[in-house]
Protein backbone atom coordinates (compact mmCIF):
# COMPACT_ATOMS: atom_id res chain seq x y z
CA UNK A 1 -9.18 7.07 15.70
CA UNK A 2 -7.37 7.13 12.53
CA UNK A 3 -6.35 3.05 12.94
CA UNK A 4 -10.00 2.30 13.65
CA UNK A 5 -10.70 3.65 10.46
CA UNK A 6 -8.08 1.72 8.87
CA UNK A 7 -8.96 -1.33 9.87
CA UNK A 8 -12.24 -1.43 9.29
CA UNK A 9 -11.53 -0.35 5.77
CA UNK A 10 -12.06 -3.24 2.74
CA UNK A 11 -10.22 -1.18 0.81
CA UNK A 12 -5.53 -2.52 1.30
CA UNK A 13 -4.56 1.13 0.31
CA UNK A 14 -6.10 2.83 3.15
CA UNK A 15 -2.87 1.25 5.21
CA UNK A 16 -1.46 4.79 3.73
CA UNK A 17 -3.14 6.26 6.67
CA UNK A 18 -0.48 5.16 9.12
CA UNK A 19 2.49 6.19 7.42
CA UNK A 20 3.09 9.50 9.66
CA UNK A 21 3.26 11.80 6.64
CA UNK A 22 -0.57 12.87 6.33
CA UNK A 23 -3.45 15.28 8.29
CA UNK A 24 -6.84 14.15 7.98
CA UNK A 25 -10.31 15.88 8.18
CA UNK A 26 -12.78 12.88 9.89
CA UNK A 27 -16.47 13.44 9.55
CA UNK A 28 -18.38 14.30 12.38
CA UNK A 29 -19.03 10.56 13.40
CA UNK A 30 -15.16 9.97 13.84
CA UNK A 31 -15.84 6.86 11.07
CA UNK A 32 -14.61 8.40 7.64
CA UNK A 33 -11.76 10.45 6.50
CA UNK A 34 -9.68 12.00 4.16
CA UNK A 35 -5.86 11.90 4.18
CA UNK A 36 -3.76 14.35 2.63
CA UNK A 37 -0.82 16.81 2.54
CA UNK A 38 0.11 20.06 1.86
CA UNK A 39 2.20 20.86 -1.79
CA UNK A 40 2.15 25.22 -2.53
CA UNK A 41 -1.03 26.65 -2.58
CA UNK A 42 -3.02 22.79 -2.91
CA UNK A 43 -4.36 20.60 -0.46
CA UNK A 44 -3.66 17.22 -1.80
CA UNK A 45 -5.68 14.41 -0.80
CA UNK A 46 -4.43 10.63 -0.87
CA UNK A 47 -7.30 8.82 -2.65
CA UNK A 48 -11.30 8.51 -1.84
CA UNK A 49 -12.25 9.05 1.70
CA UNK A 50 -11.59 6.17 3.52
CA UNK A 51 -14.74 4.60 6.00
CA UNK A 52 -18.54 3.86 4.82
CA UNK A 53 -19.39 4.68 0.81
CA UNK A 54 -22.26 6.93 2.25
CA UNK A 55 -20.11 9.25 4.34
CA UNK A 56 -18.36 9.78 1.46
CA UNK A 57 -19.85 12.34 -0.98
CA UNK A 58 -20.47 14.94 2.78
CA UNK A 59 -16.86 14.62 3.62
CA UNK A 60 -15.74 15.52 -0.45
CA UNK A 61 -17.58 18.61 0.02
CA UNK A 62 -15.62 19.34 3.75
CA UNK A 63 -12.74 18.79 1.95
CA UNK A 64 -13.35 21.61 -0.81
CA UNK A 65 -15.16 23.78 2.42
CA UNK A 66 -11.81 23.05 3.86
CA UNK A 67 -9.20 24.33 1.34
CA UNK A 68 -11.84 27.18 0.67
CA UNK A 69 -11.37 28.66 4.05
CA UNK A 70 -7.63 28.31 3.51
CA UNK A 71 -7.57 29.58 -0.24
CA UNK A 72 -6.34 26.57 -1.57
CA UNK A 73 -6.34 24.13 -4.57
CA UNK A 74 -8.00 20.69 -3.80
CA UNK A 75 -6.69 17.40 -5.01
CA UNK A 76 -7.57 14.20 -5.31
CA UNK A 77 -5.07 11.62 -6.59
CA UNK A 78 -5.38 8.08 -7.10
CA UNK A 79 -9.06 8.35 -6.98
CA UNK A 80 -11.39 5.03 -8.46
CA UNK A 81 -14.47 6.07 -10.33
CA UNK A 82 -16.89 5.41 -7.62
CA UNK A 83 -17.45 9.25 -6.83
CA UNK A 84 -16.23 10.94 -10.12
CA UNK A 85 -19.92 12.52 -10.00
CA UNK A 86 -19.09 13.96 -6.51
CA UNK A 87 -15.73 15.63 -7.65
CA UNK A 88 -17.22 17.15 -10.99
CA UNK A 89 -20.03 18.88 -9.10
CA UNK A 90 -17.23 20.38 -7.04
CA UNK A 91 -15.88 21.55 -10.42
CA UNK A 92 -12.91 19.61 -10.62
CA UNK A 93 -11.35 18.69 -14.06
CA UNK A 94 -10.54 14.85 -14.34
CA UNK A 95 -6.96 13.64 -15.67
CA UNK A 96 -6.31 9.30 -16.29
CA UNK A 97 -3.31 8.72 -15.15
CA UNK A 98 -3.55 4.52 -15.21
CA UNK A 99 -5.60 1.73 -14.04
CA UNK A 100 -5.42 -0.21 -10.63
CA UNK A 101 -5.07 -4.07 -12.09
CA UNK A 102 -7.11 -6.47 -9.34
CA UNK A 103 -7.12 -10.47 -9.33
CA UNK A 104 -9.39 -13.06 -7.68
CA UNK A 105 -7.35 -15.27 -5.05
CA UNK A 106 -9.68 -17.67 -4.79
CA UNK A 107 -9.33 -18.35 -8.87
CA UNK A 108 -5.59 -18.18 -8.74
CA UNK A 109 -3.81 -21.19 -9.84
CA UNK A 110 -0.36 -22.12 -11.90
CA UNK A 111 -2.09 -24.28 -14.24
CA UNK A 112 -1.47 -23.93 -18.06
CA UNK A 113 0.17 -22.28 -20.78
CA UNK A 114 -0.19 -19.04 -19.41
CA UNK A 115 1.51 -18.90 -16.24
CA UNK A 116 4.17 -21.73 -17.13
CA UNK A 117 7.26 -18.92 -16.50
CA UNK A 118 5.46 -18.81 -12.89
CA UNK A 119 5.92 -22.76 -12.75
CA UNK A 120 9.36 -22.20 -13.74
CA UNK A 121 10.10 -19.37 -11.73
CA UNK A 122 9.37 -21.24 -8.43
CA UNK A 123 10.75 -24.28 -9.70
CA UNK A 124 14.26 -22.36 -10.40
CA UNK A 125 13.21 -20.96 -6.53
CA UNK A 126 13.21 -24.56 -5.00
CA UNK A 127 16.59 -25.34 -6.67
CA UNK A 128 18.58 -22.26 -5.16
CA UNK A 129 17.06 -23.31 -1.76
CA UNK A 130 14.20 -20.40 -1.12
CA UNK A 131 11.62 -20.49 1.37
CA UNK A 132 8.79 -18.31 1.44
CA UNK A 133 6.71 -17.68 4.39
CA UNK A 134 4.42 -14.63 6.13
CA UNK A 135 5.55 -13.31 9.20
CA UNK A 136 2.32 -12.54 11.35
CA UNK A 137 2.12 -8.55 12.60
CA UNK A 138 2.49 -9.77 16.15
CA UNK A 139 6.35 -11.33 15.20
CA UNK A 140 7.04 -8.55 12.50
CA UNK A 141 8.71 -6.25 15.31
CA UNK A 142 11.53 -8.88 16.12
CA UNK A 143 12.73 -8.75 12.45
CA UNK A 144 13.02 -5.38 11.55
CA UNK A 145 16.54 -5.19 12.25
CA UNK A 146 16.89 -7.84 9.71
CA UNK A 147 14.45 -5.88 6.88
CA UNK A 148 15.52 -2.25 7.66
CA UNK A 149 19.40 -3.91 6.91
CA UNK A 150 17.64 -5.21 3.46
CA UNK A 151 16.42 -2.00 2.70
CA UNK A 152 18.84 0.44 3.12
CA UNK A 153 20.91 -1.90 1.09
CA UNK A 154 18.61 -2.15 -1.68
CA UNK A 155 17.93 1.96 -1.38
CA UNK A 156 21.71 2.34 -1.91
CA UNK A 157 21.76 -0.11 -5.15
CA UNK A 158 18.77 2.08 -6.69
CA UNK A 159 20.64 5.51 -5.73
CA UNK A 160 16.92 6.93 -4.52
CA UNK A 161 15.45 7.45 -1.30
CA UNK A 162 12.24 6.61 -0.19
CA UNK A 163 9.29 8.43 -1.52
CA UNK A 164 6.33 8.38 1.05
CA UNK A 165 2.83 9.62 0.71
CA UNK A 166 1.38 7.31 -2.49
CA UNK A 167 3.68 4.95 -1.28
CA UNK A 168 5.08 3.13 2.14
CA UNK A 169 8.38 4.25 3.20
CA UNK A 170 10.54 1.90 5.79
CA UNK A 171 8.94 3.17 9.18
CA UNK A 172 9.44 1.21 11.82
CA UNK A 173 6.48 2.36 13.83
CA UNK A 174 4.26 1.92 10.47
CA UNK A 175 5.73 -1.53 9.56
CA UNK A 176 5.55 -3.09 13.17
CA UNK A 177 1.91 -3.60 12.87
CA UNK A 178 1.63 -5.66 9.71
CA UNK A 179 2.38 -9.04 8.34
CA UNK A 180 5.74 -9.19 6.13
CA UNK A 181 6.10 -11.98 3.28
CA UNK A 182 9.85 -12.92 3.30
CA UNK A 183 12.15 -15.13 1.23
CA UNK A 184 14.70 -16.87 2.64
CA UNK A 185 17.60 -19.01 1.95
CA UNK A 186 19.64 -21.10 4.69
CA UNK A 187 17.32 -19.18 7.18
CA UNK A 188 18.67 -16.10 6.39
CA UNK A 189 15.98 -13.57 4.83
CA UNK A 190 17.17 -11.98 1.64
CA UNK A 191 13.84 -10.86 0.22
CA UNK A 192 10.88 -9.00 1.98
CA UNK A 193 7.30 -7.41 1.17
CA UNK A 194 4.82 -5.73 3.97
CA UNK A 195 1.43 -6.67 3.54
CA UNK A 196 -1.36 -4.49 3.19
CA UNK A 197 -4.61 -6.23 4.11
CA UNK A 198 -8.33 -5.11 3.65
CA UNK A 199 -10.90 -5.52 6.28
CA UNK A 200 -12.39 -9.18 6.73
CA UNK A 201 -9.97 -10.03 3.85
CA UNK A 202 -11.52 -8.47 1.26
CA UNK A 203 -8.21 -7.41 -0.38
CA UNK A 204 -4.53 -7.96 0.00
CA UNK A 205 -1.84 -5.68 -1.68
CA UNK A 206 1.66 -5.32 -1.57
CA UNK A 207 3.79 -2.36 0.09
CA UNK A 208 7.56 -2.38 0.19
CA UNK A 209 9.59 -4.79 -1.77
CA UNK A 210 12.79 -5.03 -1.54
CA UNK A 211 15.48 -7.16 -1.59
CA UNK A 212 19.37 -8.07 -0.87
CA UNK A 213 22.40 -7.74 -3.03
CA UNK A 214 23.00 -11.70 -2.54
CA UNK A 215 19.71 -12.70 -3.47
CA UNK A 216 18.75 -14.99 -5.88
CA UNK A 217 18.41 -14.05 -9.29
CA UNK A 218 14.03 -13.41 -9.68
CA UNK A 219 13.44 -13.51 -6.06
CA UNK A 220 10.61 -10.15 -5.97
CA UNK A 221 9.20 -12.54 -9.39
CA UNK A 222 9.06 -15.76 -6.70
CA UNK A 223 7.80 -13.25 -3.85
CA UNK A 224 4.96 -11.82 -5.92
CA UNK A 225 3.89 -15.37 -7.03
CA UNK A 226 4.01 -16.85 -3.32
């Protein structure tokens, strides 16, 4: 139920969904919900509901009916402004963390002044032999071996571990279902990102990115420009 709602989702960041680390409350329809987790005496929940805009504002107020029953805090983190109303008239107090940065594909180009370190950047990418392609989620399962071996490596070289919840963390279950830009050199992947897409491809985001002690020097710079 929950990867129905996923993919029929616009919106790249409902792929959180699937991570393995959430609960959800669905609306009585089964077509909306809310992810979240549990932190001390809050109820946390990742983002706006996820499904149609108008299911929205009844499943808010099942989420505060929700932690009220269980004498909770609710949260709502990352949230966009498209039902700040809805959260004030549950009394909640707003706090700006950042902004969400979003580009037009379709006007995306390497033309000009502006992007000429992009130019260069997979210029330099061409001369150390890279190749960058998207491995469709139907093939992604026969190269996790390959990734997972990327990331633990690249997990070790940052001395962290992997965070989870506002993030993707390397699942295998969770990554097996979606498309995975690589880098390669000499057919040998040294660079990898999996893809979150919108519904009807009306977004695209990146997840994961991570890469291999022996790649390239700017390789995640060439990745992000592919």
């Amino acid at each position: 139920r929950v990867s129905a709602i996923v993919a029929a989702s616009p919106d790249p960041e409902a792929n959180l969904a699937l991570l393995g680390d959430k609960q959800f409350l669905l609306n009585e329809a089964g077509t909306a919900l809310i992810m979240y987790g549990v932190a001390g005496n809050s109820l946390i929940a990742m983002g706006d509901p996820v499904g149609p805009p108008e299911e929205h504002e009844g499943l808010i107020w099942q989420f505060r009916e929700l932690c009220d029953r269980h004498g909770a805090w609710p949260v709502f983190y990352e949230v966009t402004a498209d039902n700040l109303p809805v959260y004030l008239d549950l009394g909640l107090s707003l706090n700006k963390l950042g902004e969400s940065a979003q580009m037009s594909l379709a006007e995306f180009n390497l033309e000009g002044k502006k992007r000429a370190k992009m130019r260069q950047a997979i210029n330099r990418g061409e001369r150390d032999g890279c190749r960058f392609e998207v491995i469709p989620a139907p093939q992604t399962d026969a190269m996790l071996d390959t990734v997972q071996a990327i990331s633990e490596q690249w997990l070790a070289g940052k001395n962290t571990a992997e965070k989870g919840f506002s993030l993707g963390a390397f699942k295998r279950d969770y990554l097996r279902d979606m498309p995975v830009a690589v880098i390669s050199v000499e057919d040998k992947v040294v660079a990898f990102a999996n893809l979150w897409c919108g519904s009807e491809h009306d977004g695209l985001s990146v997840d994961l990115m991570r890469y291999s002690d022996d790649a390239p020097s700017g390789v995640m710079e060439l990745l992000f420009i592919h």
